[in-house]
C-alpha atoms as a PDB file:
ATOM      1  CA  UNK A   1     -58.518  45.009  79.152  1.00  0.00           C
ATOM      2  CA  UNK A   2     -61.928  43.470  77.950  1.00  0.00           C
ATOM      3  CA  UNK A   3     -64.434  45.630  75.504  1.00  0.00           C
ATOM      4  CA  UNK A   4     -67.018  45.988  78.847  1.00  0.00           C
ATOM      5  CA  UNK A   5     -64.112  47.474  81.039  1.00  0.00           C
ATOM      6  CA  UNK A   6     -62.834  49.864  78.386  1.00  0.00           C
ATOM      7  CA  UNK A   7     -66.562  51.062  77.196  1.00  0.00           C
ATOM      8  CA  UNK A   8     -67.375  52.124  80.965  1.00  0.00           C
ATOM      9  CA  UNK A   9     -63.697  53.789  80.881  1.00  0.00           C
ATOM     10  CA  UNK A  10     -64.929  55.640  77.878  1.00  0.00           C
ATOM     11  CA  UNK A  11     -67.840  56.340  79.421  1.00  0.00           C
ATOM     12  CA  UNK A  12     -66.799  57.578  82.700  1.00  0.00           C
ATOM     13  CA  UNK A  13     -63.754  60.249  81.022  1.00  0.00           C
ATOM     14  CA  UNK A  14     -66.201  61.224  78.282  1.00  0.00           C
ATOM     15  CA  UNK A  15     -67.741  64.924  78.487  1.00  0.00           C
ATOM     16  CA  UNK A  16     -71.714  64.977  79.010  1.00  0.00           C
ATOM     17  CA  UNK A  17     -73.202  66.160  75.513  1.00  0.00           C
ATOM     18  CA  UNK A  18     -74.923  68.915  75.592  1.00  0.00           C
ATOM     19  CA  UNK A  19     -76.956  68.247  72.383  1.00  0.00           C
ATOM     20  CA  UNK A  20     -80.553  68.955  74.014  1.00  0.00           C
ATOM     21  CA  UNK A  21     -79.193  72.642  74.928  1.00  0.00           C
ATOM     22  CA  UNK A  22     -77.430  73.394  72.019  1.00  0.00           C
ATOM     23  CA  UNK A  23     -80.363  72.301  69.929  1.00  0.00           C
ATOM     24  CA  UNK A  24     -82.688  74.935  72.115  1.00  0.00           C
ATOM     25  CA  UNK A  25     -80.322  77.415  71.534  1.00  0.00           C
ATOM     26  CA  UNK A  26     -80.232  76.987  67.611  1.00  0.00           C
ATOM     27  CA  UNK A  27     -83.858  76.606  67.076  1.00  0.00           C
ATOM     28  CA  UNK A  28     -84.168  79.503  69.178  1.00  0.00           C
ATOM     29  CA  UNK A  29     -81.727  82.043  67.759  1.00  0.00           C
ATOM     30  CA  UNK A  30     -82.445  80.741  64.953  1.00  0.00           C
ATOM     31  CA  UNK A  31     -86.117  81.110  65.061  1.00  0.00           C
ATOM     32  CA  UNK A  32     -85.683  84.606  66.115  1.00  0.00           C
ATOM     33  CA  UNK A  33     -83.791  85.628  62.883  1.00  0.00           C
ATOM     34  CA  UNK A  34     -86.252  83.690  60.640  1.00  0.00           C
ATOM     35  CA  UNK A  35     -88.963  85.764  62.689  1.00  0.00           C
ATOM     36  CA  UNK A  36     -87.326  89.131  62.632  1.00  0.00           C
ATOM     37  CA  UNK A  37     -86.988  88.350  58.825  1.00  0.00           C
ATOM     38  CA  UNK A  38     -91.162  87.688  58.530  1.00  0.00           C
ATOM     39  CA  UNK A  39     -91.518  90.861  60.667  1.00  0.00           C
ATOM     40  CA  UNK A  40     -89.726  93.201  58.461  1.00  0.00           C
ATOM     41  CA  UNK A  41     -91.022  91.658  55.501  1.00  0.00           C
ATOM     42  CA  UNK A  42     -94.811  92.450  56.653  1.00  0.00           C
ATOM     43  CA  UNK A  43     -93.822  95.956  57.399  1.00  0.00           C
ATOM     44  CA  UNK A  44     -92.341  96.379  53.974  1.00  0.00           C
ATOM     45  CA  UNK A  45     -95.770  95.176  52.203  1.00  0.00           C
ATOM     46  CA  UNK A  46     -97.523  97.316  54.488  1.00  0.00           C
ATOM     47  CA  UNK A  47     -95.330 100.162  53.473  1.00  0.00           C
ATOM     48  CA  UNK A  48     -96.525  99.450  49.794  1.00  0.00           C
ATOM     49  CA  UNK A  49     -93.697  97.226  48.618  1.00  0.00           C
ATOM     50  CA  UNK A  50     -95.201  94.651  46.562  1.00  0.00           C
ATOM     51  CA  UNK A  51     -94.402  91.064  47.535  1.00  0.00           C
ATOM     52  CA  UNK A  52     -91.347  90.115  45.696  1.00  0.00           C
ATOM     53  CA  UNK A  53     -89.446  93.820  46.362  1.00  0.00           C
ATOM     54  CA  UNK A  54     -90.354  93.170  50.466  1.00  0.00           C
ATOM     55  CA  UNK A  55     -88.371  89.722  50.154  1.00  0.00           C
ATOM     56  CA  UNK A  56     -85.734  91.840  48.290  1.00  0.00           C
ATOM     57  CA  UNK A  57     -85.639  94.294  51.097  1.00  0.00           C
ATOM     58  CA  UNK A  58     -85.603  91.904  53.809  1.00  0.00           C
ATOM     59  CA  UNK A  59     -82.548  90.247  51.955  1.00  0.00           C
ATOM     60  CA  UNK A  60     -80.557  93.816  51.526  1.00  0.00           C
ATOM     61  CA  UNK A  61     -81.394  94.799  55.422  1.00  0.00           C
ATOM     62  CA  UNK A  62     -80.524  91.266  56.811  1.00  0.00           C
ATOM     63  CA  UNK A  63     -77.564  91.123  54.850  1.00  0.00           C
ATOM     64  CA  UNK A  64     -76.599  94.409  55.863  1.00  0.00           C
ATOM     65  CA  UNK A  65     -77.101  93.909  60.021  1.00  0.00           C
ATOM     66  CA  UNK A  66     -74.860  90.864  59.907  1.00  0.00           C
ATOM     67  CA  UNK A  67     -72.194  92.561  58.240  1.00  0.00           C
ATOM     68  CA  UNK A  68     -72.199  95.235  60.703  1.00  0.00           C
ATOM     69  CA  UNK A  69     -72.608  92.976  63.907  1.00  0.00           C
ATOM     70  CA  UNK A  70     -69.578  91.066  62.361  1.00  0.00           C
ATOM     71  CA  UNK A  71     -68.078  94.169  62.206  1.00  0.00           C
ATOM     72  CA  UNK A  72     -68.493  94.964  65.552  1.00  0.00           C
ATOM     73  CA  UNK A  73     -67.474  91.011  66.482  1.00  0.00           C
ATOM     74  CA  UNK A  74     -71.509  90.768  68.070  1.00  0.00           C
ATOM     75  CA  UNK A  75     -71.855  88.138  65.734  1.00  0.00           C
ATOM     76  CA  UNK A  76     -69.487  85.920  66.649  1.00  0.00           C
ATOM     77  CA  UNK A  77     -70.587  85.879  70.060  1.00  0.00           C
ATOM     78  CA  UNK A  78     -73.927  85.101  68.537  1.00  0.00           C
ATOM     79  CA  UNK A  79     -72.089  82.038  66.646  1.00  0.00           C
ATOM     80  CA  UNK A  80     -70.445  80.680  69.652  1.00  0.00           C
ATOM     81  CA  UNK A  81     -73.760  80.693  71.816  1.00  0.00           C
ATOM     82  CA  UNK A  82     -75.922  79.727  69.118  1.00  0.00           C
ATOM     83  CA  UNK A  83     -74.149  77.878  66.741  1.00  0.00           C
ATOM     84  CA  UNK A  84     -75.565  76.653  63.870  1.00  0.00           C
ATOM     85  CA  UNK A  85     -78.794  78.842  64.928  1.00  0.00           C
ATOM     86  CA  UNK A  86     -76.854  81.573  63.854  1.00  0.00           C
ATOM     87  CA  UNK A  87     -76.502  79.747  60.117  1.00  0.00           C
ATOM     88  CA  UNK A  88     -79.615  81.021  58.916  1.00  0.00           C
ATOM     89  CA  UNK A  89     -79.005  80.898  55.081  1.00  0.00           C
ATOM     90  CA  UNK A  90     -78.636  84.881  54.555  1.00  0.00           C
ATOM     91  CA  UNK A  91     -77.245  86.173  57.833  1.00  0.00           C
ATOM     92  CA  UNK A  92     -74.742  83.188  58.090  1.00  0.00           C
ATOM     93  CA  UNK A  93     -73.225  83.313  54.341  1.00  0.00           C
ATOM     94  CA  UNK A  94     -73.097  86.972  54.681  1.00  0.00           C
ATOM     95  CA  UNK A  95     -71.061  86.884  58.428  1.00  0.00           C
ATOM     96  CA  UNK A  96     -68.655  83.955  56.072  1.00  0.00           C
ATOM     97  CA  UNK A  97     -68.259  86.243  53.820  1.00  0.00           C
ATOM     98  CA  UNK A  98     -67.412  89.631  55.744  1.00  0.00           C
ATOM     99  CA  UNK A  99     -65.166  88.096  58.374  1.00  0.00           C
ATOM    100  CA  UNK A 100     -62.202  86.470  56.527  1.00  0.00           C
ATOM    101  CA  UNK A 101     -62.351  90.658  54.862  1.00  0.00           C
ATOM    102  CA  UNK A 102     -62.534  92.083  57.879  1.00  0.00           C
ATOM    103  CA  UNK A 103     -59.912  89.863  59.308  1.00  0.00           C
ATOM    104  CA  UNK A 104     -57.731  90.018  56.299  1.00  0.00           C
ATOM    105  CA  UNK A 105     -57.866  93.826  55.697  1.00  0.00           C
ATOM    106  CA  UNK A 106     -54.690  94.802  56.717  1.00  0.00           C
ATOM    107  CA  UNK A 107     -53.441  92.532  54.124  1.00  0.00           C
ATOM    108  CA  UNK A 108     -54.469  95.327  51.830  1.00  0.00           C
ATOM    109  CA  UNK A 109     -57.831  95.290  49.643  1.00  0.00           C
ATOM    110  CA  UNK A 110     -56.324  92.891  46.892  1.00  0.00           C
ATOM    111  CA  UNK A 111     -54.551  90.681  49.044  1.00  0.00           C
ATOM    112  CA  UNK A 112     -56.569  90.717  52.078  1.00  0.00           C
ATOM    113  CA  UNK A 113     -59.742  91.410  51.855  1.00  0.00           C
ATOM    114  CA  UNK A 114     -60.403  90.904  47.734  1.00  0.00           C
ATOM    115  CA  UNK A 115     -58.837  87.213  48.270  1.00  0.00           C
ATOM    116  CA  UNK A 116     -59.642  85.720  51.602  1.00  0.00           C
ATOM    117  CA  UNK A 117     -63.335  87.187  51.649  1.00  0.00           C
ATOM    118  CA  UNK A 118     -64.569  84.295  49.570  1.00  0.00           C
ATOM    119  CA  UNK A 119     -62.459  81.612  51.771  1.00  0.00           C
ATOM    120  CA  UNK A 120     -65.335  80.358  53.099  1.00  0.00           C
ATOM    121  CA  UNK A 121     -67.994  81.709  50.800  1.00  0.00           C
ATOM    122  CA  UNK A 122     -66.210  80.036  47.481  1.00  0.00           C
ATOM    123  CA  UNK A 123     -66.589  76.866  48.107  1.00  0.00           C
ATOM    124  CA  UNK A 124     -70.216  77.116  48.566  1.00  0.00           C
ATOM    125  CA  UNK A 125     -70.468  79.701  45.395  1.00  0.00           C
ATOM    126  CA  UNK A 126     -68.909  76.812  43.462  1.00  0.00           C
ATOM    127  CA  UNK A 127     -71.210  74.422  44.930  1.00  0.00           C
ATOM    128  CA  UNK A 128     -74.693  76.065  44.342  1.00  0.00           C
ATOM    129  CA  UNK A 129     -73.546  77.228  40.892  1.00  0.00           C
ATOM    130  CA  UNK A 130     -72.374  73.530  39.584  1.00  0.00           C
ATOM    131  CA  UNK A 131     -75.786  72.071  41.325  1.00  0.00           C
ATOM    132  CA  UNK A 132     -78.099  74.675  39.638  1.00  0.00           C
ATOM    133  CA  UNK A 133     -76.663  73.645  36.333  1.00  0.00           C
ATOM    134  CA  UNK A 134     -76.855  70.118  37.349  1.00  0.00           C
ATOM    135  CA  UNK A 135     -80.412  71.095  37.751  1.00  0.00           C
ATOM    136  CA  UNK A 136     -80.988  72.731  35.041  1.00  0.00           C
ATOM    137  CA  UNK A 137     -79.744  70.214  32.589  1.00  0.00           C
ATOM    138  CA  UNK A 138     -81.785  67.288  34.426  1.00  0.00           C
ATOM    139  CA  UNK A 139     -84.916  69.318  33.922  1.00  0.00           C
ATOM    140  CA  UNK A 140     -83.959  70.534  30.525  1.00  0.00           C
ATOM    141  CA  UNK A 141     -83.720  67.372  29.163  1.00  0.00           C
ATOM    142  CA  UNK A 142     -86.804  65.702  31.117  1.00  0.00           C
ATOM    143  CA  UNK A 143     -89.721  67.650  30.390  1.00  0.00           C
END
């Protein structure tokens, strides 16, 4: 079989991608958490939180809704239509997070949920924490 022949093969068996849709649907989703985020935060400094304690409370309430739609599995339904729309920084680490502990509770709060919540989450724990130094050492030592 020649390269031509096996290329329209490929071609023909191959699923269609559905990268234009799946795009929409990220930016979107994703959009909509970034925007629900800028919402609440205006509605803290308008409640007299000054700026950096409305960021804080944005953080605490956004972490806090994704826990509890993991909880009640809405947020992997979110995941699966959105995908990585649903990855916002905050709402995504915290459903990585709370869904190897939910999942793992039975397991007992040591076992279970105290050692598979940070399955996921280590990794990237690890990761920020060795860059930041990283960071912090190249800047020490350039300025």
């Amino acid at each position: 079989m020649d390269t031509k022949k096996y290329d329209e093969m490929v071609k023909a068996s191959a699923p269609k991608s559905a990268a234009a849709l799946n795009s929409l649907k990220a930016f979107l989703v994703g959009g909509a958490i970034c925007a629900i985020g800028q919402v609440l935060h205006n509605w803290f400094e308008s409640a007299g939180f000054a700026r950096e304690d409305a960021g804080l409370m944005v953080a605490g309430v956004l972490i806090t809704v994704a826990i509890l739609l993991t909880a009640l599995r809405i947020y992997d339904k979110l995941g699966k239509f959105a995908g990585a729309g649903s990855i916002v920084p905050i709402t995504g680490f915290a459903n990585a997070i709370a869904a190897p502990a939910i999942e793992h509770k039975k397991e007992g709060l040591v076992m279970g949920v105290g050692a598979k919540m940070f399955v996921i989450a280590g990794p990237v724990i690890v990761y920020g924490t060795v860059t930041s130094v990283i960071v912090g050492l190249i800047y020490y030592f350039t300025r």
